[in-house]
Structure formats: C-alpha cells, structure tokens
C-alpha atoms as a PDB file:
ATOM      1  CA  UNK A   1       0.000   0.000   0.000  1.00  0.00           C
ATOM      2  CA  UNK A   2       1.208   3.560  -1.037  1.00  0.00           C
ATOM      3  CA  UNK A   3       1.851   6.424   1.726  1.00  0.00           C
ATOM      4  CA  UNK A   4       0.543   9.487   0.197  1.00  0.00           C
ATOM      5  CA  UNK A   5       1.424  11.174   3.519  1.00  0.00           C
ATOM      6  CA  UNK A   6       4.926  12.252   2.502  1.00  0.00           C
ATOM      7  CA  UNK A   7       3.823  13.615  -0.553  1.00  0.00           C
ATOM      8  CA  UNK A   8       1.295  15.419   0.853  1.00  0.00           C
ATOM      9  CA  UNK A   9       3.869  16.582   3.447  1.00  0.00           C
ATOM     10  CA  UNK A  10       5.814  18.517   0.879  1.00  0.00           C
ATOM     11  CA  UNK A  11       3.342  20.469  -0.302  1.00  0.00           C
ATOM     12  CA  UNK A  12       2.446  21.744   3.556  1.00  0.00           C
ATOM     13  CA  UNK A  13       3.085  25.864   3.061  1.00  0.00           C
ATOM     14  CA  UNK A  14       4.337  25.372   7.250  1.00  0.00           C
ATOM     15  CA  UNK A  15       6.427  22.273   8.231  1.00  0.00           C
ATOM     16  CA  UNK A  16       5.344  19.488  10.896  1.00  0.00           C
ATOM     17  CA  UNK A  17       8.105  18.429  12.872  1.00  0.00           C
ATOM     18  CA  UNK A  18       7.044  15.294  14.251  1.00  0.00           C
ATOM     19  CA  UNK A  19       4.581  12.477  13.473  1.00  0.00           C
ATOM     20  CA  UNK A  20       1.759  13.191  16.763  1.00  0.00           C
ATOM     21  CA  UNK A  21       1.893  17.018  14.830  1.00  0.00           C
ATOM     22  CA  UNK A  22       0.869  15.547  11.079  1.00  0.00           C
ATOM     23  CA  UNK A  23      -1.811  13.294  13.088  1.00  0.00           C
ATOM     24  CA  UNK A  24      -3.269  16.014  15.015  1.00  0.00           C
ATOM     25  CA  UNK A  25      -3.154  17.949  11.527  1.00  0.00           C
ATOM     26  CA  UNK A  26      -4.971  15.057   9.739  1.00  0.00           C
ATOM     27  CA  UNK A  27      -7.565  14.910  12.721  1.00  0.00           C
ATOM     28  CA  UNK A  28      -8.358  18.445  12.600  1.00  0.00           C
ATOM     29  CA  UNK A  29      -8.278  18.667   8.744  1.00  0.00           C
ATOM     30  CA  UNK A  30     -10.910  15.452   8.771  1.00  0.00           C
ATOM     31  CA  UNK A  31     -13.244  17.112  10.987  1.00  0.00           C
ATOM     32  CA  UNK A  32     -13.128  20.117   8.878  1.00  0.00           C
ATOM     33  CA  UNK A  33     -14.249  18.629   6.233  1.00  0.00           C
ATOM     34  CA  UNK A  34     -17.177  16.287   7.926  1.00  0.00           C
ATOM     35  CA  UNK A  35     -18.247  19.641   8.933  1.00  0.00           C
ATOM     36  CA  UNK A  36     -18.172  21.222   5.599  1.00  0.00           C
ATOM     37  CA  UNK A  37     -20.579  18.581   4.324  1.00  0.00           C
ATOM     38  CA  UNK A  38     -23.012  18.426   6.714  1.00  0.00           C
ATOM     39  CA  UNK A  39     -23.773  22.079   6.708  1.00  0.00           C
ATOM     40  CA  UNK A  40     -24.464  21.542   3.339  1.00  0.00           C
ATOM     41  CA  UNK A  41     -26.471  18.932   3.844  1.00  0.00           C
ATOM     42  CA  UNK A  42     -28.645  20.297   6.378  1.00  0.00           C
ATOM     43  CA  UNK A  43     -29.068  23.465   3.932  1.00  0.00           C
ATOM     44  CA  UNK A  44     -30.091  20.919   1.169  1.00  0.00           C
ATOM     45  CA  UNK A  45     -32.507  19.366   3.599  1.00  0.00           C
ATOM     46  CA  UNK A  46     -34.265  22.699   4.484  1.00  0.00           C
ATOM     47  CA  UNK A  47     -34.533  24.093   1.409  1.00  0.00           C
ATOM     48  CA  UNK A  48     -36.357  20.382   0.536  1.00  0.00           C
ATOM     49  CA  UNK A  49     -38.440  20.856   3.765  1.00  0.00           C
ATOM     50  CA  UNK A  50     -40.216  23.842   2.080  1.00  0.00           C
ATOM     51  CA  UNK A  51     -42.888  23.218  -0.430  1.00  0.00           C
ATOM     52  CA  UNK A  52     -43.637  25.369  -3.532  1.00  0.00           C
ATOM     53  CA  UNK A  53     -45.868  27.992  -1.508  1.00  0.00           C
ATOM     54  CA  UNK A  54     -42.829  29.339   1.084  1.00  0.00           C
ATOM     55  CA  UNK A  55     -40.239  29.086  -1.848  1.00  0.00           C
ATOM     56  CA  UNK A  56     -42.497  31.604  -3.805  1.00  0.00           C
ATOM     57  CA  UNK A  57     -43.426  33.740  -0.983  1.00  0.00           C
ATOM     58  CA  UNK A  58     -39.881  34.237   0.230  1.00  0.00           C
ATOM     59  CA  UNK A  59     -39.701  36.156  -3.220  1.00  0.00           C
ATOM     60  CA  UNK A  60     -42.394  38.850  -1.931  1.00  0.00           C
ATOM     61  CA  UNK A  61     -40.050  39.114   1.467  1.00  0.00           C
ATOM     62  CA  UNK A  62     -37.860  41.507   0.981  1.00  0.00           C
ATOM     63  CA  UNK A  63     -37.332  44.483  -1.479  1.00  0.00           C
ATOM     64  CA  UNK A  64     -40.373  43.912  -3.103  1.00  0.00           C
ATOM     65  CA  UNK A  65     -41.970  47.419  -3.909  1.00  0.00           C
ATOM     66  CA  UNK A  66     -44.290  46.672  -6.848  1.00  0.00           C
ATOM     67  CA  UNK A  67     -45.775  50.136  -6.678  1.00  0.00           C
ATOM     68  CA  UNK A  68     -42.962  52.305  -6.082  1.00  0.00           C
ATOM     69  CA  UNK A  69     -42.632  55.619  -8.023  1.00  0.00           C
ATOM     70  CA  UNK A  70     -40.641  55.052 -11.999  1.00  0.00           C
ATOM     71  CA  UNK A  71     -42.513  51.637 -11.833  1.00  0.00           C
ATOM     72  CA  UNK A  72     -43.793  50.664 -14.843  1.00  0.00           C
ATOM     73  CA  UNK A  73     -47.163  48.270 -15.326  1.00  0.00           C
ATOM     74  CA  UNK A  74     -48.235  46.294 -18.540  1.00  0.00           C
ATOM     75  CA  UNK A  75     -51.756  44.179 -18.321  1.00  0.00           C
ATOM     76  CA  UNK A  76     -54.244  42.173 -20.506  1.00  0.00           C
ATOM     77  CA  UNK A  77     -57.909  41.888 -19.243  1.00  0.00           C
ATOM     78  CA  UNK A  78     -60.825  39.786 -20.288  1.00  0.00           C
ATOM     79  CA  UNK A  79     -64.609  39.647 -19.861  1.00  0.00           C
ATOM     80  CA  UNK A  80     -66.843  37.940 -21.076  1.00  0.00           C
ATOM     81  CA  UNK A  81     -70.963  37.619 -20.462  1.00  0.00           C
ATOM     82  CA  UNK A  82     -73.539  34.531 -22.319  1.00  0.00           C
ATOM     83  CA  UNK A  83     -77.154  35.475 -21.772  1.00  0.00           C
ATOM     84  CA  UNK A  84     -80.024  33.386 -22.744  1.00  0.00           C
ATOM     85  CA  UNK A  85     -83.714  35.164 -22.801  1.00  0.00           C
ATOM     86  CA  UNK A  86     -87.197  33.531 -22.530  1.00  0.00           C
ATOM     87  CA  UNK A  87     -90.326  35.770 -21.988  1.00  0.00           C
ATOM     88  CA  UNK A  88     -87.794  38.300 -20.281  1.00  0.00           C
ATOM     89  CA  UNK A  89     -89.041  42.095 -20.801  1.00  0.00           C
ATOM     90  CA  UNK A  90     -86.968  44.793 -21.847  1.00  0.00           C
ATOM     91  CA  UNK A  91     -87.477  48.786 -22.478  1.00  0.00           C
ATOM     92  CA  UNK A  92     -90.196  48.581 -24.972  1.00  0.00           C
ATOM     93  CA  UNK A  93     -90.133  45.384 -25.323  1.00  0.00           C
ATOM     94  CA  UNK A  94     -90.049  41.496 -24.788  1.00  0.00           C
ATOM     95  CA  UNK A  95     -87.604  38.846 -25.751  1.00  0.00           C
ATOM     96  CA  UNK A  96     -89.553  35.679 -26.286  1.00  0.00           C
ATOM     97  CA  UNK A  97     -86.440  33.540 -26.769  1.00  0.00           C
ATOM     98  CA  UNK A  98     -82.688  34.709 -27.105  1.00  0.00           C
ATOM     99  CA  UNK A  99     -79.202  34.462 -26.913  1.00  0.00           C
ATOM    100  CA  UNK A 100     -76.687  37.325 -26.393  1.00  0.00           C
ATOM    101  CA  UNK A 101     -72.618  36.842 -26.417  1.00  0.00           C
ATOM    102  CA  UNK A 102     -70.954  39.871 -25.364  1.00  0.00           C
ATOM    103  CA  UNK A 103     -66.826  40.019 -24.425  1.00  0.00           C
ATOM    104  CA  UNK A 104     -64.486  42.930 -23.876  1.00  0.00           C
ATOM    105  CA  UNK A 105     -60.663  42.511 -24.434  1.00  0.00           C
ATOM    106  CA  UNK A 106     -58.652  45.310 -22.624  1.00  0.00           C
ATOM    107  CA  UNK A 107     -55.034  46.034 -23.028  1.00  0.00           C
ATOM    108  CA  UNK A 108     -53.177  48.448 -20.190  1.00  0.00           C
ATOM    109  CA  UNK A 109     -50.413  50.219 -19.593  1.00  0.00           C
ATOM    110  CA  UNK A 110     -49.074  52.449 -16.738  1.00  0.00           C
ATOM    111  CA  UNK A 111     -46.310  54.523 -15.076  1.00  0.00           C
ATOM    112  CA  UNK A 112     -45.744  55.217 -11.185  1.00  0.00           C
ATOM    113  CA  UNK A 113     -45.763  59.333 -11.346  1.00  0.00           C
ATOM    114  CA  UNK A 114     -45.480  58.438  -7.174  1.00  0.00           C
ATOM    115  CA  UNK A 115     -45.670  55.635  -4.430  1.00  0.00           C
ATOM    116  CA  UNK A 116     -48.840  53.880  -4.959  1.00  0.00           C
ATOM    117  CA  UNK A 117     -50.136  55.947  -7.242  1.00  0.00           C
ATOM    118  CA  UNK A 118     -50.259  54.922 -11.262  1.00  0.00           C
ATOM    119  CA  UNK A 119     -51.195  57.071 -14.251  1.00  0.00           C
ATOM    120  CA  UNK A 120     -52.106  55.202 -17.762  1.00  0.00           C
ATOM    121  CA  UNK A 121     -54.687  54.334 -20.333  1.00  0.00           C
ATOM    122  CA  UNK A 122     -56.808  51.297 -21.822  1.00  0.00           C
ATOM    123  CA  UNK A 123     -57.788  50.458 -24.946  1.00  0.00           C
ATOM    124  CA  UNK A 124     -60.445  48.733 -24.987  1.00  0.00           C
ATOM    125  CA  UNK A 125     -62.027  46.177 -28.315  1.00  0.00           C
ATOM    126  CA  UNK A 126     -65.758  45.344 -27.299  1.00  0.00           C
ATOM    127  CA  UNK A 127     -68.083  42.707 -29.032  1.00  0.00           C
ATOM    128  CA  UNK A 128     -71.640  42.153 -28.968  1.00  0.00           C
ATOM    129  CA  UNK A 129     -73.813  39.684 -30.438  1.00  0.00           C
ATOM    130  CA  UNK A 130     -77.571  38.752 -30.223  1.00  0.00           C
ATOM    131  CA  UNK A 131     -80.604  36.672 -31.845  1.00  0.00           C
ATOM    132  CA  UNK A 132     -83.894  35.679 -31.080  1.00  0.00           C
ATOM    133  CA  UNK A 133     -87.082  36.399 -31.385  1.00  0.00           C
ATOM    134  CA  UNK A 134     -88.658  39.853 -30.016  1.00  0.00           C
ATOM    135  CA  UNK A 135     -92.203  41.556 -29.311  1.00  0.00           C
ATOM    136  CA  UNK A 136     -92.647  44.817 -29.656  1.00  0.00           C
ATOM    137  CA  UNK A 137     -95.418  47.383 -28.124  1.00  0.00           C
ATOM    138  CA  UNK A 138     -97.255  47.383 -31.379  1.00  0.00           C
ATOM    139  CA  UNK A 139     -97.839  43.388 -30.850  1.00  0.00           C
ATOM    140  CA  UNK A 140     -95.429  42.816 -33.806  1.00  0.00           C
ATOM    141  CA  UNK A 141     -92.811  39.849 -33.340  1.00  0.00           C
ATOM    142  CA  UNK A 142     -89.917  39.757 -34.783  1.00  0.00           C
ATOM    143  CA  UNK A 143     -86.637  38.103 -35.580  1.00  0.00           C
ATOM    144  CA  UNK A 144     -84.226  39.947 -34.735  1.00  0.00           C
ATOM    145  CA  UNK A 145     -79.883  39.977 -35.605  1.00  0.00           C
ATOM    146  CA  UNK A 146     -77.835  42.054 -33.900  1.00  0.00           C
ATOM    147  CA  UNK A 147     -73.847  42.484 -34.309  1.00  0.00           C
ATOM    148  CA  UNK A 148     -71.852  45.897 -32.815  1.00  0.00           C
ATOM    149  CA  UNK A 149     -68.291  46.180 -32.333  1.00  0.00           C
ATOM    150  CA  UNK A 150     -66.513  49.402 -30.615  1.00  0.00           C
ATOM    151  CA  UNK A 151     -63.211  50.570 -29.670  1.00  0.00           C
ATOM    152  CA  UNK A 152     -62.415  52.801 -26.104  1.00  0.00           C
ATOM    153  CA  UNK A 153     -59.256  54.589 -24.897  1.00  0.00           C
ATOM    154  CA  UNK A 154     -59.570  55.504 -21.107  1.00  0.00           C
ATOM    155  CA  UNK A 155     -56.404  57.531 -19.976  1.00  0.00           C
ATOM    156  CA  UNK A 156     -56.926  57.042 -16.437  1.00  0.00           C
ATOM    157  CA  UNK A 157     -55.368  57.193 -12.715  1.00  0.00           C
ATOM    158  CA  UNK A 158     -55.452  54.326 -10.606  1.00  0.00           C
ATOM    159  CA  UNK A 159     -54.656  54.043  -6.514  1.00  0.00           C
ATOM    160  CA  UNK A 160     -52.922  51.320  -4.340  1.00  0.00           C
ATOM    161  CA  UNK A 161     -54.063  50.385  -0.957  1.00  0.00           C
ATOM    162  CA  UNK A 162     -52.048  47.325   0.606  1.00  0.00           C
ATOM    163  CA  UNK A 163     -53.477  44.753   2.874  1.00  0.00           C
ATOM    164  CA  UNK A 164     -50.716  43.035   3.392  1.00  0.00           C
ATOM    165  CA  UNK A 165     -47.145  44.412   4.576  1.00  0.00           C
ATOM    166  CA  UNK A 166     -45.063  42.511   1.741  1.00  0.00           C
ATOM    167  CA  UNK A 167     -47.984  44.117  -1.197  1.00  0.00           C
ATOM    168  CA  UNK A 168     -48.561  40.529  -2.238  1.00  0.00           C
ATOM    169  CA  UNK A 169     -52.409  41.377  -1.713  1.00  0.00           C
ATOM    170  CA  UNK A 170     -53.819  44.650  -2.710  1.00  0.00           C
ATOM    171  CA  UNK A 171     -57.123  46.510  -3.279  1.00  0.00           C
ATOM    172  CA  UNK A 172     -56.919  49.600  -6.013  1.00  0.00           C
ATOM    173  CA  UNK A 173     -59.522  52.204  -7.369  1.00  0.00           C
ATOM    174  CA  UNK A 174     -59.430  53.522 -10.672  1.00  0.00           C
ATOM    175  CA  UNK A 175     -60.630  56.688 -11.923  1.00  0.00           C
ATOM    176  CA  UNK A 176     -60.696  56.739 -15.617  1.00  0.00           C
ATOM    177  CA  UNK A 177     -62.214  58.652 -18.748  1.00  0.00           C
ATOM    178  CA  UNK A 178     -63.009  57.071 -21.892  1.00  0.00           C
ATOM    179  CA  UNK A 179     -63.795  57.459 -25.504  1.00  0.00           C
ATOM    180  CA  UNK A 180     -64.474  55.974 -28.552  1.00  0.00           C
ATOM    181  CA  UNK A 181     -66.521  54.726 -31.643  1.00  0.00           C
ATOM    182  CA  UNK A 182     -68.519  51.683 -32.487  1.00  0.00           C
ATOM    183  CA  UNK A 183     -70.893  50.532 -35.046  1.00  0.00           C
ATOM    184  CA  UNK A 184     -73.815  48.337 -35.021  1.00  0.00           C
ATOM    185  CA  UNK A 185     -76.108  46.397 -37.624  1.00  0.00           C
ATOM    186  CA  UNK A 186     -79.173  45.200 -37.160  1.00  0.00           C
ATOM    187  CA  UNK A 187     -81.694  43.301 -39.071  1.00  0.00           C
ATOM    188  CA  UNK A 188     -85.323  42.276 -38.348  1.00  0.00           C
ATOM    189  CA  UNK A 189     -87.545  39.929 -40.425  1.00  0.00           C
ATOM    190  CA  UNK A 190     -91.324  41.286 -40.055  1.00  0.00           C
ATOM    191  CA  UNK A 191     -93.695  38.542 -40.920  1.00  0.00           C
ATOM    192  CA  UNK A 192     -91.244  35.947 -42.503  1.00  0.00           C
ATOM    193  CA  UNK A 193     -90.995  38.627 -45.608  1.00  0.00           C
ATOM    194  CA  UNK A 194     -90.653  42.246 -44.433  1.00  0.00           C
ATOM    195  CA  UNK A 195     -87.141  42.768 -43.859  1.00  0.00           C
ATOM    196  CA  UNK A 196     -85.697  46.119 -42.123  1.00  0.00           C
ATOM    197  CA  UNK A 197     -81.804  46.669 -42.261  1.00  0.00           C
ATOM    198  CA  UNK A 198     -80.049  49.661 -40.124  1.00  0.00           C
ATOM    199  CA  UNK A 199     -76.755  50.396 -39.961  1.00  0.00           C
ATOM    200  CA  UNK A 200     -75.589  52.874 -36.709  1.00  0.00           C
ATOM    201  CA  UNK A 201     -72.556  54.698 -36.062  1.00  0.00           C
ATOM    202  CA  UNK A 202     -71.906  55.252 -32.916  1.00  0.00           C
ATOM    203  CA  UNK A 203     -69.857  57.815 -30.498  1.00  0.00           C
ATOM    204  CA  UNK A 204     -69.526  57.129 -26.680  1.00  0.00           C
ATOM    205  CA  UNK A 205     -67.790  58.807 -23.577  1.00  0.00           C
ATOM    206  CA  UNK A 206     -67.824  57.525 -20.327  1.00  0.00           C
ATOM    207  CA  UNK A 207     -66.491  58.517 -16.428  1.00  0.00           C
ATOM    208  CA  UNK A 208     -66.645  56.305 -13.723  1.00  0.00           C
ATOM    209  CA  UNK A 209     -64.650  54.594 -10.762  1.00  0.00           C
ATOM    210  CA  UNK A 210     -63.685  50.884 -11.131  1.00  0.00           C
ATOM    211  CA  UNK A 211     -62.421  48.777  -7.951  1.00  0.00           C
ATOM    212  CA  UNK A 212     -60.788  46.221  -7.904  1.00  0.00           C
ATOM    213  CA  UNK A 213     -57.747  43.605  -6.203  1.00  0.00           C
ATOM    214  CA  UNK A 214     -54.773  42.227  -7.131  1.00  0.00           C
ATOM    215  CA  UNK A 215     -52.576  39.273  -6.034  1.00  0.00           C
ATOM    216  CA  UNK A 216     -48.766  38.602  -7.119  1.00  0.00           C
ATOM    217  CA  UNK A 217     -48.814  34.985  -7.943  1.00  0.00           C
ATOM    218  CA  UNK A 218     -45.490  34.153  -9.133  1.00  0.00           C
ATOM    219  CA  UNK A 219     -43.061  36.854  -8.648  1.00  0.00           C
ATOM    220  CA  UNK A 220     -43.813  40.035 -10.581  1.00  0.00           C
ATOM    221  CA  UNK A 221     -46.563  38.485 -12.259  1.00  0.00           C
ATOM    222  CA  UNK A 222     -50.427  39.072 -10.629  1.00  0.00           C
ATOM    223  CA  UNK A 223     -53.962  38.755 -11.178  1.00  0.00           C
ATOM    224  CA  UNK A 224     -56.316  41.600 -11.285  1.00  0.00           C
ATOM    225  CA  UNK A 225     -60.379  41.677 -10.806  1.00  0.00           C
ATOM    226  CA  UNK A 226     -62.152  44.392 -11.298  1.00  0.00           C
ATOM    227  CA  UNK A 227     -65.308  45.683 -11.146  1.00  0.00           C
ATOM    228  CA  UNK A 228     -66.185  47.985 -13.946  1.00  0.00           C
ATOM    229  CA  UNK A 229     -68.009  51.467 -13.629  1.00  0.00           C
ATOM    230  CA  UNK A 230     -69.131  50.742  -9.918  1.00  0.00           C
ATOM    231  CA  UNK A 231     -70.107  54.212 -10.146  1.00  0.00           C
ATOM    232  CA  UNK A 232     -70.130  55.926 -13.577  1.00  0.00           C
ATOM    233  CA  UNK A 233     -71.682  58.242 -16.335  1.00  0.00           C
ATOM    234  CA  UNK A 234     -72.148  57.766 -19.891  1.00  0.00           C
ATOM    235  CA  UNK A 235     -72.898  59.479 -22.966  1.00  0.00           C
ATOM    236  CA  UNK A 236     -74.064  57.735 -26.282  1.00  0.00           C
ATOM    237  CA  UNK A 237     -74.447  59.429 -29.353  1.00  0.00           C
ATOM    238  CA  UNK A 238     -76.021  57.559 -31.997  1.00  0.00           C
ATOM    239  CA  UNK A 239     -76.499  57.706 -35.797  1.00  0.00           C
ATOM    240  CA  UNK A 240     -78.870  55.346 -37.696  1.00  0.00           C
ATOM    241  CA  UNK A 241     -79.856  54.488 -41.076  1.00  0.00           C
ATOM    242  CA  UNK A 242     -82.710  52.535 -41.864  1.00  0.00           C
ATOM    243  CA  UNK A 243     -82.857  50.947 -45.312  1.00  0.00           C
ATOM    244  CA  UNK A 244     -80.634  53.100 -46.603  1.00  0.00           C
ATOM    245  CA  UNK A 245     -82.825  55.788 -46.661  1.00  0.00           C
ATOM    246  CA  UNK A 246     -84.261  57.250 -43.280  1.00  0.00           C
ATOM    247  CA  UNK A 247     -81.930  58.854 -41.041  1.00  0.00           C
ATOM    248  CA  UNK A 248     -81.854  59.654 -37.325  1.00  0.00           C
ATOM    249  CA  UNK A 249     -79.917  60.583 -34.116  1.00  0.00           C
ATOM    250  CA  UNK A 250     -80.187  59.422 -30.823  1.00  0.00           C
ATOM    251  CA  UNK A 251     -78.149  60.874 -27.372  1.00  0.00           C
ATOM    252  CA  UNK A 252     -78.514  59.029 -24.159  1.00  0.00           C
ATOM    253  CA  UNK A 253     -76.992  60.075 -20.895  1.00  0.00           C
ATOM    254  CA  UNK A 254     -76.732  57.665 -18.158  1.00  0.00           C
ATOM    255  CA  UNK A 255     -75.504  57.994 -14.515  1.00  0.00           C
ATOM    256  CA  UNK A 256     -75.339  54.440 -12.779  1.00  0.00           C
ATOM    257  CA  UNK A 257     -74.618  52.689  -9.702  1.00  0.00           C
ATOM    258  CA  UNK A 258     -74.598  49.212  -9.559  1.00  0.00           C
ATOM    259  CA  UNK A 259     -72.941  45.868  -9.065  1.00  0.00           C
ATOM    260  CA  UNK A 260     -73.144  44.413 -11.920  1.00  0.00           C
ATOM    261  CA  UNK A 261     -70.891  40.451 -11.346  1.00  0.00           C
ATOM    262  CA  UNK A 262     -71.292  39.792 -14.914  1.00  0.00           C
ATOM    263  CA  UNK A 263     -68.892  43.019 -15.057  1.00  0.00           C
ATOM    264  CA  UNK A 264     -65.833  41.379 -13.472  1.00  0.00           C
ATOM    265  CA  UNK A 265     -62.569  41.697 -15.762  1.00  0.00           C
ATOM    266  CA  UNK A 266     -60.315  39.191 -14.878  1.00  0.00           C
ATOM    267  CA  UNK A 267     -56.839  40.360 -15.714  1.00  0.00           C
ATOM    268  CA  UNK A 268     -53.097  39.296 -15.717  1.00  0.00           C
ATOM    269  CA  UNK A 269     -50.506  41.638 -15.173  1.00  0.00           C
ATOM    270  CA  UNK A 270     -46.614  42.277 -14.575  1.00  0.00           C
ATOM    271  CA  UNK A 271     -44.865  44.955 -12.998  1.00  0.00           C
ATOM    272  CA  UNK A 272     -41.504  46.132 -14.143  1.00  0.00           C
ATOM    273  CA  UNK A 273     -38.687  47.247 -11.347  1.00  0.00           C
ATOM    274  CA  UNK A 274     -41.213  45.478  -8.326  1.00  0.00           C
ATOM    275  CA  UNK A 275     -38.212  43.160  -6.696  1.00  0.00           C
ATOM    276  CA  UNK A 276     -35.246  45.910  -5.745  1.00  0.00           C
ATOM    277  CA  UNK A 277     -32.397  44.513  -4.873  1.00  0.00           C
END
C-alpha cells in the first residue's frame, strides 16, 4: 500500500516536525471537512423541507416594492358575459327567446408618477352579439340579428391600498375617462318577408370609478379583478340608417350605480422594477 502522507507533506506551506503534529493535523483537517458537508447537507434538507408555496413567498419578502414611483405596469384583461332570454321584458319590449354573447378585451399600460399611485390608459375592443325572437309594443314579433363592435381609450389614474405588509395582496380604485366609436347592424324579419336593415354609427364617452384587487402569484406576475363602472356616467351618441334611406340621431346620458358580477374583468398583469435589490 502507497503512503501518500509524505507527498502530501511537501506540499504543507508550514512544516510538521514530528509524526503526533501531522496526526493532530490530519484529525483536525478530517473534521473540517465532515463539517463542511453536513452544513451543506442540512441546507439541502431545508430548502427540501419547504414546499412550492414558502419558496415563492420568500420572493415577496424583501425588497419587493411593486408600486414604487418610476414603476412601470403592462396588463391584458378579459370579460366575457352569455345570456339566454325567454319571456324576459326589456325597455319597450319582450324577448320571447334569445341568446346574447358579449366580451371585452382590454389592453393596459401604466407609469408610477409616485408611491402607490399609477397614471395610464386602456384600450379597450368590445363585441356584442344577439338573436332571437322579439315583441314589440305594437304586438309585432320579430326576428331579430344584432352584431356591434366598438373601440375605447380611457387615460386614467389608478390608486394602491395594501393589505398586506409585503404588497402581495392589494385593493386599487381607478378613476378613468373614456372614448371611442362603435358601429352596429341590425336586421329584423317582419312577418317571414318584411325585412328592415339599419346600420348605426356610434360615439360614446364615459367617467366612472372601477375597484378592484390584485394578487402577485409568481413573482412580478399578478392577477387583477375588477369591477367595472361601480359608479359611472355615460354618454351615447347615436347615428342610424334605416334601409338606406331614413336617417336619425339618438343621445342618451346615463348615470349608474350598480354591481353588476357579470362586469368582473379578470386580468393578468406584470410589474416592471417590483423586486429591488
């Protein structure tokens, strides 16, 4: 069997005079390294003790400041409402049997002008769709088609309020102001021959406050509900043209507050510059 041990001697940067000296050295230097690996393994261990949950919440810790001021916030909403109709009444009125699919797509964007507070805009693509079969004051049923599509920016300001000291969970308000333009057609079949076509152009504005919470899921990444135009107003302006031929203009003003679940927007979104080092 080969002694390493003088080999190893050599390359000692102090010499050991005496053979109980390169023992105690070899003890000491053994110990070392038991020591060495069981810290490490009792680091490995802990780290395993954890499950998914702590490992992503130590994240949220420390230095996390998702809405600090020169933050910057990117988001994509979606809502979406399916409404069936049998014998329901409406203004002027009744839908014997119906179907209406409606869905909003919202894309943000934001800056932190201060701590928790966030100025920005929406734009916002809306869809609506309905059919069925309608009654009308003058006892006349119908079958009716309906398809509108609009477009809305809302610059807007929105507020932070924390519930939690690490800002993992959050409630916000936002105050916003929108505008934009739609169109809608409609057609409705009068006694399986009589056909009416209109064509509308369409201008709206709206102001109202929108509430909502947030949660940070997986590091700078959150989810968002939100409650649209809790409390709002709205102006429609609306140009029609019926057969090509007969023209007319209708303006609505609303002011409304309601809860309205079918409403909700769930969102995803990601702040920039949340985790400081």
């Amino acid at each position: 069997m080969v002694d390493f041990a003088p080999y190893f001697y050599n390359f000692l940067p102090f010499q050991i005079s005496c053979p109980h000296s390169m023992k105690l050295f070899y003890l000491i230097l053994s110990i070392f390294i038991l020591s060495v690996s069981f810290s490490q393994a009792q680091s490995e261990d802990s780290i395993k003790s954890k499950n998914p949950y702590d490992l992503m919440s130590n994240y949220y810790d420390h230095g996390f400041s998702p809405f600090a001021k020169k933050n910057w916030y990117v988001g994509l909403a979606f809502s979406l409402t399916d409404e069936k109709f049998d014998n329901t009444p409406k203004l002027l009125e009744r839908v014997i049997a119906g179907n209406e699919l409606n869905y909003d797509l919202t894309f943000k964007g934001g800056y932190f002008i201060g701590n928790y507070v966030m100025v920005g805009a929406n734009f916002i693509y809306s869809r609506d769709r309905f059919s069925g079969q309608v009654v009308q004051q003058s006892t006349d049923t119908l079958t009716r088609q309906n398809i509108s599509s609009s477009g809305r920016i809302v610059p807007l300001i929105k507020t932070y309020f924390p519930l939690t000291k690490n800002h993992r969970l959050s409630l916000f308000n936002e105050l916003g102001f929108g505008f934009g333009f739609g169109n809608i057609l409609t057609r409705n079949i009068r006694n399986q021959d009589v056909i009416e076509k209109s064509f509308t152009n369409e201008f709206k504005f709206t102001a109202g406050l929108s509430p909502g919470i947030t949660f940070f899921a997986i590091e700078n990444f959150c989810f968002e509900v939100q409650l649209n135009n809790l409390i709002g107003y709205e102006l429609t302006v609306q140009d029609t043209k019926t057969n090509e031929t007969e023209s007319s203009r209708t303006t609505k003003n609303n002011v409304n507050f309601s809860i309205n679940l079918l409403s909700l927007n769930l969102g995803l979104a990601y702040y920039f510059g949340a985790k400081k080092p």
